[in-house]
Protein backbone atom coordinates (compact mmCIF):
# COMPACT_ATOMS: atom_id res chain seq x y z
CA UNK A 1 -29.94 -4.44 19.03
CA UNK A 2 -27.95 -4.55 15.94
CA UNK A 3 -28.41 -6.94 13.03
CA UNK A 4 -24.67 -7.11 11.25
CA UNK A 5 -22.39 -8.88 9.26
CA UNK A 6 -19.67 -9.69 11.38
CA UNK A 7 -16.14 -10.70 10.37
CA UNK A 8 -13.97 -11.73 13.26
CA UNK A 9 -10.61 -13.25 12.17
CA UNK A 10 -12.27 -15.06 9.56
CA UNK A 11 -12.40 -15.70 5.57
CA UNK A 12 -16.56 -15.07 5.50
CA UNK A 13 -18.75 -12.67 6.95
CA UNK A 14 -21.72 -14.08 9.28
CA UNK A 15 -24.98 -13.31 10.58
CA UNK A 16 -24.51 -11.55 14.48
CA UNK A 17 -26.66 -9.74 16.64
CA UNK A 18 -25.25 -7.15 19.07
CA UNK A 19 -26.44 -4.59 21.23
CA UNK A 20 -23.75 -2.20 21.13
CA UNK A 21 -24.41 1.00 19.65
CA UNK A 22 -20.49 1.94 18.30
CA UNK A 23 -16.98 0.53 17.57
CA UNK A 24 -15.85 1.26 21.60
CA UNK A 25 -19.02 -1.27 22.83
CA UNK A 26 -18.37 -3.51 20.12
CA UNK A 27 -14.95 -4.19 21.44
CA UNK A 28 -15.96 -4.59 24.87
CA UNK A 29 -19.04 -6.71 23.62
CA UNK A 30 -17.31 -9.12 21.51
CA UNK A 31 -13.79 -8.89 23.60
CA UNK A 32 -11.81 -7.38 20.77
CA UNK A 33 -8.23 -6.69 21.36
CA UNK A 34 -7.30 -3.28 22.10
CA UNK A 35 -4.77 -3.05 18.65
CA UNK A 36 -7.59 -4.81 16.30
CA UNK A 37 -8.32 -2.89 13.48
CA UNK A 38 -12.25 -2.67 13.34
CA UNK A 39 -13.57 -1.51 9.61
CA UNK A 40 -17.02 -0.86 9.25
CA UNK A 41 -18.96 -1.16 5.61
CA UNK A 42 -14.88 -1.41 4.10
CA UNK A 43 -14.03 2.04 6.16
CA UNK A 44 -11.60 2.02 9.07
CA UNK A 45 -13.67 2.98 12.55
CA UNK A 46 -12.77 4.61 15.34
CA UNK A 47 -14.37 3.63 18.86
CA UNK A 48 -17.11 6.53 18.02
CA UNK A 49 -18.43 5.07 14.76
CA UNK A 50 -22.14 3.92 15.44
CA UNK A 51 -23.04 0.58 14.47
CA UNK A 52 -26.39 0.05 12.87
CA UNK A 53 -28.29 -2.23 11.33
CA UNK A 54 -27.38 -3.88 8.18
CA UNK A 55 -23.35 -2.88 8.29
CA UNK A 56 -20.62 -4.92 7.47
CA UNK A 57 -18.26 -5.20 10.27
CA UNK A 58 -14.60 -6.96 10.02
CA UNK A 59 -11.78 -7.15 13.00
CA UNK A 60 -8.22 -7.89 12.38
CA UNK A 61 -6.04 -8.27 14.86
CA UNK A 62 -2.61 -9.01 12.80
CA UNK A 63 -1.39 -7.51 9.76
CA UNK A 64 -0.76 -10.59 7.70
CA UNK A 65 0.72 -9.69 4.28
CA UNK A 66 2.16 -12.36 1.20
CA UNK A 67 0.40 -14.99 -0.52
């Protein structure tokens, strides 16, 4: 198990506990769309990137630009 910050199309990060041990279970875990971008501690991931304890984690799954 995992203690993270989790960001899932939202404006704040919160408190989550997962078991997965990279980005790949993550998805599967949390049902993440295959085209989300997943960035972990501000760094894009790739399904191989091992989440631990403590990280930052964010999912976007559109590319909204403008203000």
């Amino acid at each position: 198990m995992a203690a993270i910050k989790l960001m899932n199309n939202s404006a704040s990060f919160s408190d989550a506990t997962v078991s997965s041990n990279n980005v790949g279970d993550l998805r599967r875990e949390l049902e993440l769309p295959a085209g989300a971008t997943v960035n972990v501690n501000g760094t894009i991931a790739n399904d191989a990137t091992e989440v631990k304890d403590g990280d930052f984690i964010a999912s976007v799954t559109s590319n909204k630009t403008g203000g």
